[in-house]
PDB file of N, CA and C in Angstrom:
ATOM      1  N   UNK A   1       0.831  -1.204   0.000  1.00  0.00           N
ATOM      2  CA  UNK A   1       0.000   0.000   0.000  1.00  0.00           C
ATOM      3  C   UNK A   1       0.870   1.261   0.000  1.00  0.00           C
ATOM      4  N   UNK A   2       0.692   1.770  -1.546  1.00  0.00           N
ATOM      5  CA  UNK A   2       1.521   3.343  -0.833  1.00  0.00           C
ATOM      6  C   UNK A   2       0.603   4.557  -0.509  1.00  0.00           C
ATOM      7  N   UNK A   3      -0.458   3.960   0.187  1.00  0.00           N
ATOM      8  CA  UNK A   3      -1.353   5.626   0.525  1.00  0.00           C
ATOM      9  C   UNK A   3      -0.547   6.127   1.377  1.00  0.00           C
ATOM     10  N   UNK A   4       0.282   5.440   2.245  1.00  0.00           N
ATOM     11  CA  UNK A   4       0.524   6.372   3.260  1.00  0.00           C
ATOM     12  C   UNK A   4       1.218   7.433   2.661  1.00  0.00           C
ATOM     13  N   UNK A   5       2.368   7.004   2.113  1.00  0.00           N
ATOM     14  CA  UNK A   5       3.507   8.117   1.580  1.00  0.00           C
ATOM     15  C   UNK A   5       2.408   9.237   0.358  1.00  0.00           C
ATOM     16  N   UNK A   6       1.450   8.463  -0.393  1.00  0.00           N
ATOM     17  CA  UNK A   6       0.202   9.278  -1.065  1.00  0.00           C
ATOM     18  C   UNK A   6       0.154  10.649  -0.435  1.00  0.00           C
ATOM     19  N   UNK A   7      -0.341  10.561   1.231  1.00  0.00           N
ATOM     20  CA  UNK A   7      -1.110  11.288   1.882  1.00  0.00           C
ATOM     21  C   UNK A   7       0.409  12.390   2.802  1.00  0.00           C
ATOM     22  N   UNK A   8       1.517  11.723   2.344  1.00  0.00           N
ATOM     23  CA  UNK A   8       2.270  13.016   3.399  1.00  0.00           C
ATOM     24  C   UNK A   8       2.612  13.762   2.276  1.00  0.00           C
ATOM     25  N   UNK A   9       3.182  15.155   2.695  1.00  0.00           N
ATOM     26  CA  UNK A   9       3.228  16.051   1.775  1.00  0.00           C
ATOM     27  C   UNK A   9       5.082  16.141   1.266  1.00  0.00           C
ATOM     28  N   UNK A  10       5.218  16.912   0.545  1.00  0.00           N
ATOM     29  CA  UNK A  10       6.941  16.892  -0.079  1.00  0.00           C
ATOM     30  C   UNK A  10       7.487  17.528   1.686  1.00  0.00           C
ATOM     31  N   UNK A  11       7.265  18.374   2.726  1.00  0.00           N
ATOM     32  CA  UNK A  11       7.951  18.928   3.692  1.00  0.00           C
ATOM     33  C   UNK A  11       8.055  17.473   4.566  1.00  0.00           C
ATOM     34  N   UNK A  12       6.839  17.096   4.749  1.00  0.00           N
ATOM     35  CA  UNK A  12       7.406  16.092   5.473  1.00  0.00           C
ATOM     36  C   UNK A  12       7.899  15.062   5.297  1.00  0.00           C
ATOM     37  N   UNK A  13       7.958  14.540   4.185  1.00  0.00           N
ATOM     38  CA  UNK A  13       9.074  13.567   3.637  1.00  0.00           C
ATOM     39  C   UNK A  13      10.354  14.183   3.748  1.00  0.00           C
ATOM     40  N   UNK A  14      10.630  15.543   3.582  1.00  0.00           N
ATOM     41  CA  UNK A  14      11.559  16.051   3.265  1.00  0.00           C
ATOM     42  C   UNK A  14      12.085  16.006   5.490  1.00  0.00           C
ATOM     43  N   UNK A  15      10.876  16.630   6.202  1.00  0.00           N
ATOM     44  CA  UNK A  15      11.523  16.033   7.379  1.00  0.00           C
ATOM     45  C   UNK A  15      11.690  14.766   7.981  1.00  0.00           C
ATOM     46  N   UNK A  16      11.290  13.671   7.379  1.00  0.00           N
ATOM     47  CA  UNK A  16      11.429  12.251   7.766  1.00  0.00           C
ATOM     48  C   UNK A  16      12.692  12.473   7.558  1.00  0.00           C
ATOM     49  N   UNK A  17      13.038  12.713   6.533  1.00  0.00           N
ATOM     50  CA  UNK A  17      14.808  12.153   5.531  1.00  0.00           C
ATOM     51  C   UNK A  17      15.636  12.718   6.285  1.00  0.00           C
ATOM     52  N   UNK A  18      15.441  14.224   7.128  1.00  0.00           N
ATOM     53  CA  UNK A  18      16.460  14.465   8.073  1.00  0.00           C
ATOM     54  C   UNK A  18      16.278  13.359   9.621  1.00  0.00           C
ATOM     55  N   UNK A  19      15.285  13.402   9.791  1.00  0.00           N
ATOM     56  CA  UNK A  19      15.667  12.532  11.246  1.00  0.00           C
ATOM     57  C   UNK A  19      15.749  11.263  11.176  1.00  0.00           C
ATOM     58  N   UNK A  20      15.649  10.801   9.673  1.00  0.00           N
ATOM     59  CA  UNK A  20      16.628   9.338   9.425  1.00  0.00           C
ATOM     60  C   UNK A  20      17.700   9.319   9.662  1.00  0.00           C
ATOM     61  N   UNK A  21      18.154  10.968   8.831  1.00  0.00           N
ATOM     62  CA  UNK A  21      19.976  10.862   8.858  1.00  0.00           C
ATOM     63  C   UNK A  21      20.294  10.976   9.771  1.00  0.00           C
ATOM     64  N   UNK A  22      19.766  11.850  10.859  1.00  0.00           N
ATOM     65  CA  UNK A  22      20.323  12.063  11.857  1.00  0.00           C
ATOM     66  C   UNK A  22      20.135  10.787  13.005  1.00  0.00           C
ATOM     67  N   UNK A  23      19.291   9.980  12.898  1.00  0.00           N
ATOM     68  CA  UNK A  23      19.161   8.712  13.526  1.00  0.00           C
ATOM     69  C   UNK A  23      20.467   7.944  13.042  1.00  0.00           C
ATOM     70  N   UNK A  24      20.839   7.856  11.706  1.00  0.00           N
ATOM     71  CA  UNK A  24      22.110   7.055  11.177  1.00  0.00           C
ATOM     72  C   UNK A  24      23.179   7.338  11.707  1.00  0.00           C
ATOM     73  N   UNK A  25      23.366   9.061  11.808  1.00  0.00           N
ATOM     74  CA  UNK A  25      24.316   9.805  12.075  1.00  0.00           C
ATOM     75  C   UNK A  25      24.574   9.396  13.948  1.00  0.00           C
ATOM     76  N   UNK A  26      24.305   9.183  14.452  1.00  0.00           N
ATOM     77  CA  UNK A  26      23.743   9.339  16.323  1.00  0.00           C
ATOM     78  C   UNK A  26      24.098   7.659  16.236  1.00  0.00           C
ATOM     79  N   UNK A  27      23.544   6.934  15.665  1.00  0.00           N
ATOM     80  CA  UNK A  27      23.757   4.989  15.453  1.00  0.00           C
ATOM     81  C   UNK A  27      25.049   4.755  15.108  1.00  0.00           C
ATOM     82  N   UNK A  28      25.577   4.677  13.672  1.00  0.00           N
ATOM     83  CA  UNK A  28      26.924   4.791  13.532  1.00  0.00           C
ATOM     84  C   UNK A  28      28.204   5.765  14.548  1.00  0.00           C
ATOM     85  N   UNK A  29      27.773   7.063  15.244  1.00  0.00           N
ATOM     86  CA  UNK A  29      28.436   7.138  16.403  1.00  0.00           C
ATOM     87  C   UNK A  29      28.431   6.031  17.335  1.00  0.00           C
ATOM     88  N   UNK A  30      27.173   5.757  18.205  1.00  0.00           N
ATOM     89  CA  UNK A  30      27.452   4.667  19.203  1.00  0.00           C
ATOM     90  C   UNK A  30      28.231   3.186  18.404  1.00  0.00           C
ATOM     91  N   UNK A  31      27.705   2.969  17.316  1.00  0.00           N
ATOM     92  CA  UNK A  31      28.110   1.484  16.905  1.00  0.00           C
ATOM     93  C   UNK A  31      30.127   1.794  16.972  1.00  0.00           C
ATOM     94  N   UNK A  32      30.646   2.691  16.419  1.00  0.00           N
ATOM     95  CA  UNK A  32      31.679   3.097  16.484  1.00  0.00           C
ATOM     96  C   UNK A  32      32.625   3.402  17.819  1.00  0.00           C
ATOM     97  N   UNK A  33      31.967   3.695  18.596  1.00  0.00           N
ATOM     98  CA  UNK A  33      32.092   3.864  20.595  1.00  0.00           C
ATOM     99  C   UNK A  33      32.435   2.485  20.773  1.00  0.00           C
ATOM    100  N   UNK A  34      31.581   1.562  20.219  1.00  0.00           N
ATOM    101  CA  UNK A  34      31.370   0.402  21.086  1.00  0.00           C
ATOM    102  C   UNK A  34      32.535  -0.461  20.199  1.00  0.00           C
ATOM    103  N   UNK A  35      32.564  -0.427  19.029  1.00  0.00           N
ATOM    104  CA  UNK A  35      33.785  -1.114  18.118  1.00  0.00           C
ATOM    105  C   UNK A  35      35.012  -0.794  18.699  1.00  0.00           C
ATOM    106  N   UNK A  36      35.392   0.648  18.589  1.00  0.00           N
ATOM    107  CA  UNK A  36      36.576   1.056  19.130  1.00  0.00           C
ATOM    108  C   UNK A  36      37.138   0.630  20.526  1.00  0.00           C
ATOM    109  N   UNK A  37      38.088   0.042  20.824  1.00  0.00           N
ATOM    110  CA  UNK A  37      38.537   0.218  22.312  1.00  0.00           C
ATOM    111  C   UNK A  37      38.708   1.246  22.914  1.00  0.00           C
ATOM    112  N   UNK A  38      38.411   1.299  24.371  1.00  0.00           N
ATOM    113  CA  UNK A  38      38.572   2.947  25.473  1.00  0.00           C
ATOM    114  C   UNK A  38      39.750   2.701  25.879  1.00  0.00           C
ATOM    115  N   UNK A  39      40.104   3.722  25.324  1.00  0.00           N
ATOM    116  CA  UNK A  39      41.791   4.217  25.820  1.00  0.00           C
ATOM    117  C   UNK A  39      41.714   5.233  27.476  1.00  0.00           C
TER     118      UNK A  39
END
C-alpha cells in the first residue's frame, strides 16, 4: 500500500529524511564507541 507516503506532503518527507539521517548519524556514532577500544 503506498497511501501512506500518497497522503504526506513533499515537507514532510523532506523532514522524515532528516531525522533518518540524523538517527544514522547518532547509530553509527554509538556502533563506532562500542567497536573502538577505550583508551
Amino acid at each position: 500500500d503506498g497511501k501512506f507516503f500518497e497522503n504526506l506532503s513533499s515537507t514532510d518527507i523532506k523532514r522524515l529524511e532528516l531525522k533518518i539521517r540524523e538517527l544514522e548519524r547518532v547509530v553509527g556514532e554509538l556502533t563506532m564507541e562500542n567497536i573502538s577500544p577505550k583508551i
